[in-house]
C-alpha atoms as a PDB file:
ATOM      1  CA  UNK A   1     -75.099-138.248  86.880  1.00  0.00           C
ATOM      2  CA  UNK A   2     -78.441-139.311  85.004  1.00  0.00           C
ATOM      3  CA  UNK A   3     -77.375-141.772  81.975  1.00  0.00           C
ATOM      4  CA  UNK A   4     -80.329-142.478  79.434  1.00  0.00           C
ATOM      5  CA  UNK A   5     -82.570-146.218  79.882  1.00  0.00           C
ATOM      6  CA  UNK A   6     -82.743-148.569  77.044  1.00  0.00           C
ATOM      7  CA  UNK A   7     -85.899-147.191  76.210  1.00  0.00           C
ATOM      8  CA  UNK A   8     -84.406-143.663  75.524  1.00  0.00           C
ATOM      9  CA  UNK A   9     -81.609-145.097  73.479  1.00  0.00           C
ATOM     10  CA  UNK A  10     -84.231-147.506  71.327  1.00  0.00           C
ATOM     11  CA  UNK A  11     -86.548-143.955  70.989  1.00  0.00           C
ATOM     12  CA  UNK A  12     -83.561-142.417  69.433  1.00  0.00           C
ATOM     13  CA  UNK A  13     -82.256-145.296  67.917  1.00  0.00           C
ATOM     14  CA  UNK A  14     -85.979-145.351  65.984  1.00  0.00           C
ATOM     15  CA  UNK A  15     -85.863-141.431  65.264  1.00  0.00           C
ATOM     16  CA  UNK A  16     -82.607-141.377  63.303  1.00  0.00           C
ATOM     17  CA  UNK A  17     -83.373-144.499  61.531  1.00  0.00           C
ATOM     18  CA  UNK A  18     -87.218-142.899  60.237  1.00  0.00           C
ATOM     19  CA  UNK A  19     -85.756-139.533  60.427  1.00  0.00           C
ATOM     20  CA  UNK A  20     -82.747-141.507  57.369  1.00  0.00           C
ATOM     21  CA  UNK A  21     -85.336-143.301  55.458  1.00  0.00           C
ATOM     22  CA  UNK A  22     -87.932-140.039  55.143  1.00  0.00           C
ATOM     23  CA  UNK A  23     -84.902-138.479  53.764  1.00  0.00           C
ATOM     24  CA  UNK A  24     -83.893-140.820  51.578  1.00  0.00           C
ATOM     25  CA  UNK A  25     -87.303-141.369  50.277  1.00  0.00           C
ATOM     26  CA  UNK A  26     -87.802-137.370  49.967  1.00  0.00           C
ATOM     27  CA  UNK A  27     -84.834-136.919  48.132  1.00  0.00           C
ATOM     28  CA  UNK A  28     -85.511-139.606  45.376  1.00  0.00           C
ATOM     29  CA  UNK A  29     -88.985-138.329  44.737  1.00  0.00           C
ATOM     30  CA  UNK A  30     -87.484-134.661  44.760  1.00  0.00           C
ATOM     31  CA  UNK A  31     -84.621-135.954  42.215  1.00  0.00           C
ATOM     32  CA  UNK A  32     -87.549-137.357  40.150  1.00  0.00           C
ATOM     33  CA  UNK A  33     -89.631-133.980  39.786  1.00  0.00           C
ATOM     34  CA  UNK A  34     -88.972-133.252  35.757  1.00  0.00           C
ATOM     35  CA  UNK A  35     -91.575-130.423  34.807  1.00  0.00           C
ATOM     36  CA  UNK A  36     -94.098-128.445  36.722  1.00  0.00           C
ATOM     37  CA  UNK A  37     -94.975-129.310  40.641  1.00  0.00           C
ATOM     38  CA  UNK A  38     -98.419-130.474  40.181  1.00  0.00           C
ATOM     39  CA  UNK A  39    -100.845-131.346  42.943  1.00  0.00           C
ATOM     40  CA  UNK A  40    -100.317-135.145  43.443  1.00  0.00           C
ATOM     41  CA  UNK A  41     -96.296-134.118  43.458  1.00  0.00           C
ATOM     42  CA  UNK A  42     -96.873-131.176  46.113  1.00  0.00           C
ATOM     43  CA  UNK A  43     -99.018-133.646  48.236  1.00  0.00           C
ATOM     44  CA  UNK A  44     -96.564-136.160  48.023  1.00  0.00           C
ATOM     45  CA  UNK A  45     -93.959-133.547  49.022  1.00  0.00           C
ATOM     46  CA  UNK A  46     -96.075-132.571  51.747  1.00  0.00           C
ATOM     47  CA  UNK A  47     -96.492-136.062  53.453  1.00  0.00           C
ATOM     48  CA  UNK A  48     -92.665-136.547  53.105  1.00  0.00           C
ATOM     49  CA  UNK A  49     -92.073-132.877  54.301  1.00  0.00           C
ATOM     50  CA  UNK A  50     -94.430-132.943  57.451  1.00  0.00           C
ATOM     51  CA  UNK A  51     -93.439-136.648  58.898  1.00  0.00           C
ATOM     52  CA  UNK A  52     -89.618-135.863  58.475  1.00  0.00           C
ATOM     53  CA  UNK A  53     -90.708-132.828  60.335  1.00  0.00           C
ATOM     54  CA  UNK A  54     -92.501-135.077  63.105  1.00  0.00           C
ATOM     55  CA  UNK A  55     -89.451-137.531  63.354  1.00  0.00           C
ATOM     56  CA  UNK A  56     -87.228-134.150  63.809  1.00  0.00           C
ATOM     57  CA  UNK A  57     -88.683-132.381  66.486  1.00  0.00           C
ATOM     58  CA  UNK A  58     -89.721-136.044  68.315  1.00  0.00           C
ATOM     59  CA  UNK A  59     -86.073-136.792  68.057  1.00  0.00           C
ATOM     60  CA  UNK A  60     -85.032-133.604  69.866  1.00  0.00           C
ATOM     61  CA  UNK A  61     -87.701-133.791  72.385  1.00  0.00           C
ATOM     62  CA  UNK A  62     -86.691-136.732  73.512  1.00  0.00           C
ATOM     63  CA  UNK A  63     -83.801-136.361  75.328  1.00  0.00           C
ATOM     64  CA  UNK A  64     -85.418-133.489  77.233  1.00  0.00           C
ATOM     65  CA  UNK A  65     -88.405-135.299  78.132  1.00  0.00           C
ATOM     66  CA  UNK A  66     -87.409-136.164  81.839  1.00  0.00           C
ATOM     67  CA  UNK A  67     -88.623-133.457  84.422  1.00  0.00           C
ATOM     68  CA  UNK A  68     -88.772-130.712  81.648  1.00  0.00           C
ATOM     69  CA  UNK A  69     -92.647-129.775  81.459  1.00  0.00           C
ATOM     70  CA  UNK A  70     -91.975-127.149  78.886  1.00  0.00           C
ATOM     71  CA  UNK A  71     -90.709-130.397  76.383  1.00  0.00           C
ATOM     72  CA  UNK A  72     -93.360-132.767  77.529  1.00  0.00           C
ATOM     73  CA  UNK A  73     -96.198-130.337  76.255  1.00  0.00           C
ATOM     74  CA  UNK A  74     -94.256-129.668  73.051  1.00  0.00           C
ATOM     75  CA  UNK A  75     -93.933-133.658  72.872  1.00  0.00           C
ATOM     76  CA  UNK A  76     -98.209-133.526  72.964  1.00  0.00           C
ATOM     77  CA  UNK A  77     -98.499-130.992  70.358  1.00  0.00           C
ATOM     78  CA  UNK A  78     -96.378-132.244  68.175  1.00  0.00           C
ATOM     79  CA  UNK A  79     -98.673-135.413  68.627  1.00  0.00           C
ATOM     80  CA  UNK A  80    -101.831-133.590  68.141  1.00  0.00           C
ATOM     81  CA  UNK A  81    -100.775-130.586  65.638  1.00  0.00           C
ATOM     82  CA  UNK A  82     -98.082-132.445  63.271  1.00  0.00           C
ATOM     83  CA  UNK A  83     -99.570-135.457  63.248  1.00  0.00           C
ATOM     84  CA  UNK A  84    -102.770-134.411  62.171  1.00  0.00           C
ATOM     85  CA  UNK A  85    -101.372-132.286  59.629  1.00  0.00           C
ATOM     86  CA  UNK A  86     -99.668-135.084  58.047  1.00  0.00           C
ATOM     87  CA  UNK A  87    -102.701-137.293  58.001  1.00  0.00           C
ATOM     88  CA  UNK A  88    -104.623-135.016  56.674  1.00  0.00           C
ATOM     89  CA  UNK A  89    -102.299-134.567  53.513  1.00  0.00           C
ATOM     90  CA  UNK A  90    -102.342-138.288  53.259  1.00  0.00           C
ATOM     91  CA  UNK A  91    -106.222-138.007  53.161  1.00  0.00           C
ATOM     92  CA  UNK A  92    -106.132-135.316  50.582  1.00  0.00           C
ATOM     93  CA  UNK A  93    -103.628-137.840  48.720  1.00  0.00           C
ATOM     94  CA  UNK A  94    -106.489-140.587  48.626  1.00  0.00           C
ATOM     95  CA  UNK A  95    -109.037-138.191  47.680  1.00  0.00           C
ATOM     96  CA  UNK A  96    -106.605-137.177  44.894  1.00  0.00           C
ATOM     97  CA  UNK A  97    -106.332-140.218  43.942  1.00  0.00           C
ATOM     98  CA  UNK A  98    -109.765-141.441  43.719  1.00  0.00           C
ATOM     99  CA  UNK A  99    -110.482-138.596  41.568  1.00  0.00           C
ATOM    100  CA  UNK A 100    -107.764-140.186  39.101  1.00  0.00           C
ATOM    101  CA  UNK A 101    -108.856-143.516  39.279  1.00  0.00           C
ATOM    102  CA  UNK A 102    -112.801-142.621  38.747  1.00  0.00           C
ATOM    103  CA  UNK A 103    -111.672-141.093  34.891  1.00  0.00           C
ATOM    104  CA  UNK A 104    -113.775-137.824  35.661  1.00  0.00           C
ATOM    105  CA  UNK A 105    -115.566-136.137  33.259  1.00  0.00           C
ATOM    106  CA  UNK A 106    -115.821-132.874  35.205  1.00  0.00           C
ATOM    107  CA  UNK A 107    -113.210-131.090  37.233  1.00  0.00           C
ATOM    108  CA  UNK A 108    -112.656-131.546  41.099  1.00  0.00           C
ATOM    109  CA  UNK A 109    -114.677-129.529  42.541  1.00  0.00           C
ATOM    110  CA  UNK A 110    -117.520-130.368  39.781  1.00  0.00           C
ATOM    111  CA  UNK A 111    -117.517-134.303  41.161  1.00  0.00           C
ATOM    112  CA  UNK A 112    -119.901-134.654  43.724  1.00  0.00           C
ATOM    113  CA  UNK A 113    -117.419-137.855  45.287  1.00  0.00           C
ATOM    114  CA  UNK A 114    -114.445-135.150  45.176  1.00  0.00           C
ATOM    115  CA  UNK A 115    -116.410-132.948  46.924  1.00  0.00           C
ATOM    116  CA  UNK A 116    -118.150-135.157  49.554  1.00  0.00           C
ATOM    117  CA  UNK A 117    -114.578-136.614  50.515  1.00  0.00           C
ATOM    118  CA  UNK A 118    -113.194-133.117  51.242  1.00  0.00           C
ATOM    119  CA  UNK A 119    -116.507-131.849  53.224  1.00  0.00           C
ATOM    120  CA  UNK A 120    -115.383-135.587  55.027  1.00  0.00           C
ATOM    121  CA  UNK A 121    -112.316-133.981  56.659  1.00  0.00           C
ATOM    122  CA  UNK A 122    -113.827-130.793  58.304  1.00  0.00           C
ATOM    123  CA  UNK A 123    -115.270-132.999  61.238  1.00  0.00           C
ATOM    124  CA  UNK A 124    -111.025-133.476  61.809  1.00  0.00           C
ATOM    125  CA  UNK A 125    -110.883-130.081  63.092  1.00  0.00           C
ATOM    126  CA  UNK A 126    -113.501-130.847  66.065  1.00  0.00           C
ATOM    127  CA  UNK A 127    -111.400-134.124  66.592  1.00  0.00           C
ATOM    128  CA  UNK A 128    -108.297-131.668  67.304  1.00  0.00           C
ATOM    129  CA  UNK A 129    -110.299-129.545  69.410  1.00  0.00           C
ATOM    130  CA  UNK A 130    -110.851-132.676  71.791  1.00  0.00           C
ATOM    131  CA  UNK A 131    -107.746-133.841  71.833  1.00  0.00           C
ATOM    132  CA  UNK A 132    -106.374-130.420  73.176  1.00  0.00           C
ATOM    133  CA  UNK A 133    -109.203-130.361  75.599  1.00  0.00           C
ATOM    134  CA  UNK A 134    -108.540-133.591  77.055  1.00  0.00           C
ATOM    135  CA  UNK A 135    -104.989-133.754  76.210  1.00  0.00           C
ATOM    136  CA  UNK A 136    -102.522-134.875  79.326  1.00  0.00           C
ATOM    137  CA  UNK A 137     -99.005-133.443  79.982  1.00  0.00           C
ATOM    138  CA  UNK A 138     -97.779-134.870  83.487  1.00  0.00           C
ATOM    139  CA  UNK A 139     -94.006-134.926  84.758  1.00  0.00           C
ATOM    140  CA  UNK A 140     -93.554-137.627  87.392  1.00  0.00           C
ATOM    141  CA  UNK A 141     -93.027-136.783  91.082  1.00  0.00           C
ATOM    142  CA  UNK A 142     -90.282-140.357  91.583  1.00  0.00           C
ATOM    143  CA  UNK A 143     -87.015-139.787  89.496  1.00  0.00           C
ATOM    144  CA  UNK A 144     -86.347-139.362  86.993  1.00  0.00           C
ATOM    145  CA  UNK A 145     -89.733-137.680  86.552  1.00  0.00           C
ATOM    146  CA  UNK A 146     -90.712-139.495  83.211  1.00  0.00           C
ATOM    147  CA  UNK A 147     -92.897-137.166  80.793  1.00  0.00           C
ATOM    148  CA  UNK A 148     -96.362-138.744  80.638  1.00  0.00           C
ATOM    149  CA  UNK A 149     -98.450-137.803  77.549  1.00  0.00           C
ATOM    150  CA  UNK A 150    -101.995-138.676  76.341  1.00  0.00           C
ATOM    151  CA  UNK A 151    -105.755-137.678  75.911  1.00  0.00           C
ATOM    152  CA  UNK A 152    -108.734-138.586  77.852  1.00  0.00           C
ATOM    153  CA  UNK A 153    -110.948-141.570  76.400  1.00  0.00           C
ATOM    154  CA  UNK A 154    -113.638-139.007  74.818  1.00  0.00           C
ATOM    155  CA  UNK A 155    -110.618-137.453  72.453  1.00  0.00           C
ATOM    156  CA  UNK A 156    -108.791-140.928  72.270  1.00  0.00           C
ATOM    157  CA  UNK A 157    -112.264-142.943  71.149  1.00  0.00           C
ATOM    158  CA  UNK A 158    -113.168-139.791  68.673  1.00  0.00           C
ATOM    159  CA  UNK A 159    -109.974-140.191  66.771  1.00  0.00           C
ATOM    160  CA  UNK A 160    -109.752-143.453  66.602  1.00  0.00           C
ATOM    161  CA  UNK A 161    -113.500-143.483  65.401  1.00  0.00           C
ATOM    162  CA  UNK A 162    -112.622-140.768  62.975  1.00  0.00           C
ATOM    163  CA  UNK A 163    -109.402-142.314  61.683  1.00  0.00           C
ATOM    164  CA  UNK A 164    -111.021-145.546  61.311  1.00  0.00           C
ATOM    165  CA  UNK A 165    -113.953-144.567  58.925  1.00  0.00           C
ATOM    166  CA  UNK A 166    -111.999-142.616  57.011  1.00  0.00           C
ATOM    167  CA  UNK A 167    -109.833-144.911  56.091  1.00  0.00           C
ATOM    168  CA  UNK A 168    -112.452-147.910  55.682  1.00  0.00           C
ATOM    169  CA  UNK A 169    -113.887-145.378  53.372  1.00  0.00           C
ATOM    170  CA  UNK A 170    -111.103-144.849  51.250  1.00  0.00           C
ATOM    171  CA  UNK A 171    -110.603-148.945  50.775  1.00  0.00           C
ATOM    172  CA  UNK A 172    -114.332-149.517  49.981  1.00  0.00           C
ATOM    173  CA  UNK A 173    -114.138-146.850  47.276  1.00  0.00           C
ATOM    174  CA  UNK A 174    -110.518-148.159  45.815  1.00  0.00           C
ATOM    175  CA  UNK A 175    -111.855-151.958  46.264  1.00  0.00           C
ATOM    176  CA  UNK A 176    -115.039-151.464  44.026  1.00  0.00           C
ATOM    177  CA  UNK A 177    -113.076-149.500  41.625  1.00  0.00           C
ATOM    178  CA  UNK A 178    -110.576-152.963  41.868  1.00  0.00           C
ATOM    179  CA  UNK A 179    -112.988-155.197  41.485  1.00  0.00           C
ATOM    180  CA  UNK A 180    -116.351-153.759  39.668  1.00  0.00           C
ATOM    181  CA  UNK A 181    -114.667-150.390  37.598  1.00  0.00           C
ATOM    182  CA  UNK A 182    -117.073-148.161  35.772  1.00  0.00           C
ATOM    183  CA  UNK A 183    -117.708-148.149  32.457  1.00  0.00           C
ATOM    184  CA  UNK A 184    -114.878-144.880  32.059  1.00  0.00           C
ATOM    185  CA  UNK A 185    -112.135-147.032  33.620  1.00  0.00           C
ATOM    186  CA  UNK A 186    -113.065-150.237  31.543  1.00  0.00           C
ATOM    187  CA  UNK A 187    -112.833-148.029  28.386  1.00  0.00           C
ATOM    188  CA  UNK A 188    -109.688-145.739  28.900  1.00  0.00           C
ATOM    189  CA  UNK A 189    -106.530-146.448  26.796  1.00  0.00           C
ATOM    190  CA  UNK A 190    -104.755-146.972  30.173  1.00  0.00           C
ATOM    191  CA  UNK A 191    -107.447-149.661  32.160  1.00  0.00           C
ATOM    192  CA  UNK A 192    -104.689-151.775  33.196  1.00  0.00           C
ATOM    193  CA  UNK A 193    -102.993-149.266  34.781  1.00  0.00           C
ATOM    194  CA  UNK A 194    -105.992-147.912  36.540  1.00  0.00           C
ATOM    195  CA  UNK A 195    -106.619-151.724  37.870  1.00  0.00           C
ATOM    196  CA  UNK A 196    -102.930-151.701  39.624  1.00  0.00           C
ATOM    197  CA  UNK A 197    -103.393-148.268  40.562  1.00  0.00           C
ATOM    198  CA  UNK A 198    -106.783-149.137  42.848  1.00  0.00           C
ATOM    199  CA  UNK A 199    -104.897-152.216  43.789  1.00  0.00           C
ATOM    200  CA  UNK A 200    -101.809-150.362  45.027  1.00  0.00           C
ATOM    201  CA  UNK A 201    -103.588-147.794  46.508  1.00  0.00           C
ATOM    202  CA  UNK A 202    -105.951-150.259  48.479  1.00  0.00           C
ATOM    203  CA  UNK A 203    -102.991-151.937  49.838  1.00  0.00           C
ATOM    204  CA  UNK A 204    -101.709-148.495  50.994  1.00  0.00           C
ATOM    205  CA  UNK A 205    -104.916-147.242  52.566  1.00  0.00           C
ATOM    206  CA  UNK A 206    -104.969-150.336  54.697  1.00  0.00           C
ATOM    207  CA  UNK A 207    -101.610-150.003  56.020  1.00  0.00           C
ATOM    208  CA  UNK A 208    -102.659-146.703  57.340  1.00  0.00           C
ATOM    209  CA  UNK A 209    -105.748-148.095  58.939  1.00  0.00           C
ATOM    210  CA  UNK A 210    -103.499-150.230  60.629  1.00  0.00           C
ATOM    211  CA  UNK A 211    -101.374-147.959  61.989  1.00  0.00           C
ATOM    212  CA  UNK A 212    -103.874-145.253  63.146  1.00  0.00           C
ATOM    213  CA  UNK A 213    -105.725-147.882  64.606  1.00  0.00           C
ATOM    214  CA  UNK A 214    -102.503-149.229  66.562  1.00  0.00           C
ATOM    215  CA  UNK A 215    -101.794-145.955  68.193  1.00  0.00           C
ATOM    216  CA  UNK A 216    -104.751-145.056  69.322  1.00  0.00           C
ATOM    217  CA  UNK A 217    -105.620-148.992  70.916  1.00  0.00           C
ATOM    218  CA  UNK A 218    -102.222-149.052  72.079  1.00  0.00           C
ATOM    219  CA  UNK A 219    -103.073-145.505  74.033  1.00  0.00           C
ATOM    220  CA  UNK A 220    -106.475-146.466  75.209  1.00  0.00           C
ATOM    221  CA  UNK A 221    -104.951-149.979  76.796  1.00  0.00           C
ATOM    222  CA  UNK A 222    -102.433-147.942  78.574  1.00  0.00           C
ATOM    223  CA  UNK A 223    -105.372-145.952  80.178  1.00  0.00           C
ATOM    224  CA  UNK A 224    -105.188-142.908  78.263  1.00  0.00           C
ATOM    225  CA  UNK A 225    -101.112-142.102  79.192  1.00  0.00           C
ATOM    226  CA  UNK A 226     -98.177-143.311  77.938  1.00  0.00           C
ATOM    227  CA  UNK A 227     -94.574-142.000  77.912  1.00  0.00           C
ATOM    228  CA  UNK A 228     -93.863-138.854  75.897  1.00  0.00           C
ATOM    229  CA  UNK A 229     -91.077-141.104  73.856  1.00  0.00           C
ATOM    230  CA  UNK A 230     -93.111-144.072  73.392  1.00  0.00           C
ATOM    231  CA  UNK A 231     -95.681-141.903  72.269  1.00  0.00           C
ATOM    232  CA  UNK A 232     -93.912-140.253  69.482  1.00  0.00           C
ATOM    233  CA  UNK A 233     -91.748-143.550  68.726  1.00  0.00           C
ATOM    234  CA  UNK A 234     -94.913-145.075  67.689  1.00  0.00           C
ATOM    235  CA  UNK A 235     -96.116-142.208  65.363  1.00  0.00           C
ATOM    236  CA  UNK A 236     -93.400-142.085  64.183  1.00  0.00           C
ATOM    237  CA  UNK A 237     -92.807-145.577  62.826  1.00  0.00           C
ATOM    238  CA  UNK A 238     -95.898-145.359  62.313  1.00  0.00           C
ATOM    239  CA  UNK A 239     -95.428-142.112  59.677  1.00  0.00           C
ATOM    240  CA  UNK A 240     -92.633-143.666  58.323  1.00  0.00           C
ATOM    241  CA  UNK A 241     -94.191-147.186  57.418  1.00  0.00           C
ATOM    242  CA  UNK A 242     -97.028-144.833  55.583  1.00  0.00           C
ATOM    243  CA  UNK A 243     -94.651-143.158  53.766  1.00  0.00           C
ATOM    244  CA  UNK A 244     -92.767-146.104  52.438  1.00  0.00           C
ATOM    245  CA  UNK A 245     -96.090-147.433  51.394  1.00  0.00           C
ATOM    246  CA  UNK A 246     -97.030-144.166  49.451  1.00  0.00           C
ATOM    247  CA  UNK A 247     -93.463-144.063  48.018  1.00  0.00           C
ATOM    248  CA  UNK A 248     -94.025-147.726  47.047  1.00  0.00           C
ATOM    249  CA  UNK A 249     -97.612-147.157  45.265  1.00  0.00           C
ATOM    250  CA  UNK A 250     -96.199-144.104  42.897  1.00  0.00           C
ATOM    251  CA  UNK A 251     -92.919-145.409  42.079  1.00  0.00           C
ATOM    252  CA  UNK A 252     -94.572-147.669  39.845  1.00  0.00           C
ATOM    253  CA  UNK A 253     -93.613-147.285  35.895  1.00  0.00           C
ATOM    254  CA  UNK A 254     -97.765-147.413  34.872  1.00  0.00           C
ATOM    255  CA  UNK A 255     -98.596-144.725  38.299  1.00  0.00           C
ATOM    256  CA  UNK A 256     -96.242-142.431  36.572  1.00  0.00           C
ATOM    257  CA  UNK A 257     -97.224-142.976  33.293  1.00  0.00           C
ATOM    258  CA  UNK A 258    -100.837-142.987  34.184  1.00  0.00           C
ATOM    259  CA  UNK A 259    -100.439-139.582  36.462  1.00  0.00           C
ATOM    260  CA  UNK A 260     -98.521-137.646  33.789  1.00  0.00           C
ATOM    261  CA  UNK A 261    -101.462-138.461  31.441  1.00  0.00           C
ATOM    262  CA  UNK A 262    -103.978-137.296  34.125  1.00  0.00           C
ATOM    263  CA  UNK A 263    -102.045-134.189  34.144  1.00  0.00           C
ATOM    264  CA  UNK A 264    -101.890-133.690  30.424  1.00  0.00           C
ATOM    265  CA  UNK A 265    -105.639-134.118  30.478  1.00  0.00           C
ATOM    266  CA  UNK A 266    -106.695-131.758  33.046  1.00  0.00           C
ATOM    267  CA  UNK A 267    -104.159-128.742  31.279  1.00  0.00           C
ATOM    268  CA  UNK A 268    -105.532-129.525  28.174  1.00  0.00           C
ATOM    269  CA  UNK A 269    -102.107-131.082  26.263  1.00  0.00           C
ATOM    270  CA  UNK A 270    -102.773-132.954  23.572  1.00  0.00           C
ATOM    271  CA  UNK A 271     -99.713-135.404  23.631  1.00  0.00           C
ATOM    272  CA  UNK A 272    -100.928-137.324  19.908  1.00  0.00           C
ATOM    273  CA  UNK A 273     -99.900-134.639  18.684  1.00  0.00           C
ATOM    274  CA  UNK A 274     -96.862-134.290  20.251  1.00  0.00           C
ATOM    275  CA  UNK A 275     -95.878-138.011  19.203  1.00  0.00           C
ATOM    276  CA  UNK A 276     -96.584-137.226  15.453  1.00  0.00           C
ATOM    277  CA  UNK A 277     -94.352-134.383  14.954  1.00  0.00           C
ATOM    278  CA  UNK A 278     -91.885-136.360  16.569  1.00  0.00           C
ATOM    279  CA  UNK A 279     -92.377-139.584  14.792  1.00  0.00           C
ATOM    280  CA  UNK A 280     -92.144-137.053  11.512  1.00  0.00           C
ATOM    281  CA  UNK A 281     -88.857-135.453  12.937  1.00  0.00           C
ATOM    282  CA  UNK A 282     -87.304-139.401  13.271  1.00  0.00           C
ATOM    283  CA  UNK A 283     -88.396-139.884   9.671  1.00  0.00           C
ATOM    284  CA  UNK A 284     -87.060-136.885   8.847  1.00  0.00           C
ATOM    285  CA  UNK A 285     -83.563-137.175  10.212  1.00  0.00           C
ATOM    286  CA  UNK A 286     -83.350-141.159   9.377  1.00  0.00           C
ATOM    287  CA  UNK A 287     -84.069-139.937   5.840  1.00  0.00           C
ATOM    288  CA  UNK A 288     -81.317-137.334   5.814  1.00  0.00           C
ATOM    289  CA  UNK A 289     -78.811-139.955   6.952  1.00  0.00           C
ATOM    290  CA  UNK A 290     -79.901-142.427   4.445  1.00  0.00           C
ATOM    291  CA  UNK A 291     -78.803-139.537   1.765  1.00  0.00           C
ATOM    292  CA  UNK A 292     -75.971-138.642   3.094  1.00  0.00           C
END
């Protein structure tokens, strides 16, 4: 009777844990949601959504790895397909956010940096291409025929490439807004804010440099294959670290505040306003009690 190795038991030992902590983390930023789902929020939900998603199906995969073919290819998809998807909404959450930080004067898709940062991610779709190309799916002959998974060096170098200076990009752009802000930033009511918010956000966009960059190096020193659970053990602590960072960066008191004013300003509230008639309704009511 075939019992599961330590490495099986640490690979599902790792998916319940990340599979706990995504769900923790989705459900406080659900619980949070007061008013409309804007864009940041749905990205956000998105990032949580699709790695939870990952850790899910890597979780169940794993324990039919061994000598099932039919899992072992679904364990390289879920590499190539969900993985992607999730980096790409954490791509379009850095775009998103360097939109916010840069105090626009035009909409999104008026600012040329908005728009050059989203034409950035269509070369992504050739990078999937490769990987599906050159990807690897091999059951071994010796038992207990351990799932191998992987891509060929072209695919393997392109994303790592790919992931690389997309990421270096989005820390050069948050560092100068850290260190030498424009003249919108050093103006706005809320520059402090914006200065933690680059900061955060820096510190965030490294992290996933790091882990990208981990994967990928860890796959080309291992010639290309590894196994199918060591594969999506990785991502997926990987995921889960990225998420914790994100969760980190917009729990912050001055993100929130600074996001909801974002919000206001691109649907056109005018929250002055707001605080005058209910500064007058205070003085109203503290008058009234004073009578009475």
């Amino acid at each position: 009777m075939y019992s599961p190795d330590q490495w099986e038991i640490l690979s599902e030992i790792n998916s319940v844990t990340c599979i706990t902590i995504i769900s923790l983390i989705f459900g406080r930023k659900v619980a949070s949601i007061d008013g409309p789902l804007h864009y940041v929020r749905l990205l956000l939900l998105l990032i949580y959504g699709a790695t939870w998603a990952f850790c899910l199906i890597a979780c169940m995969l794993t324990s039919t790895n061994n000598g099932n073919l039919v899992s072992c290819t679904l364990t390289n998809f879920n590499c190539i397909i969900i993985y992607t998807i999730t980096k790409i909404f954490l791509f379009l959450y850095f775009i998103e956010k360097i939109h916010i930080i840069s105090v626009p004067k035009t909409s999104r898709f008026r600012s040329p940096l908005y728009l050059v940062n989203l034409g950035l991610l269509i070369p992504q779709i050739a990078v999937v291409v490769l990987q599906v190309i050159y990807r690897l799916s091999i059951i071994r002959n010796q038992y207990p025929f351990h799932c191998l998974v992987g891509y060929g060096l072209p695919a393997t170098a392109a994303t790592l490439c790919y992931d690389v200076l997309l990421s270096a990009l989005y820390i050069g752009i948050f560092v100068k807004y850290y260190y030498f802000p424009n003249t919108a930033q050093q103006t706005a009511h809320q520059s402090s804010s914006l200065h933690m918010m680059a900061k955060r956000n820096t510190i965030a966009a490294i992290t996933t440099l790091l882990t990208s960059a981990i994967n990928y190096v860890l796959l080309i020193c291992l010639g290309g294959e590894e196994r199918g659970l060591v594969a999506s053990s990785v991502i997926t602590l990987c995921l889960t670290i990225d998420c914790m960072l994100v969760h980190w960066v917009t729990t912050h008191p001055a993100e929130i505040q600074l996001n909801e004013r974002a919000l206001q300003r691109v649907n056109g509230d005018k929250p002055a306003r707001l605080e005058i008639k209910q500064h007058q309704e205070v003085v109203i009511l503290t008058e009234l009690n004073n009578r009475a």
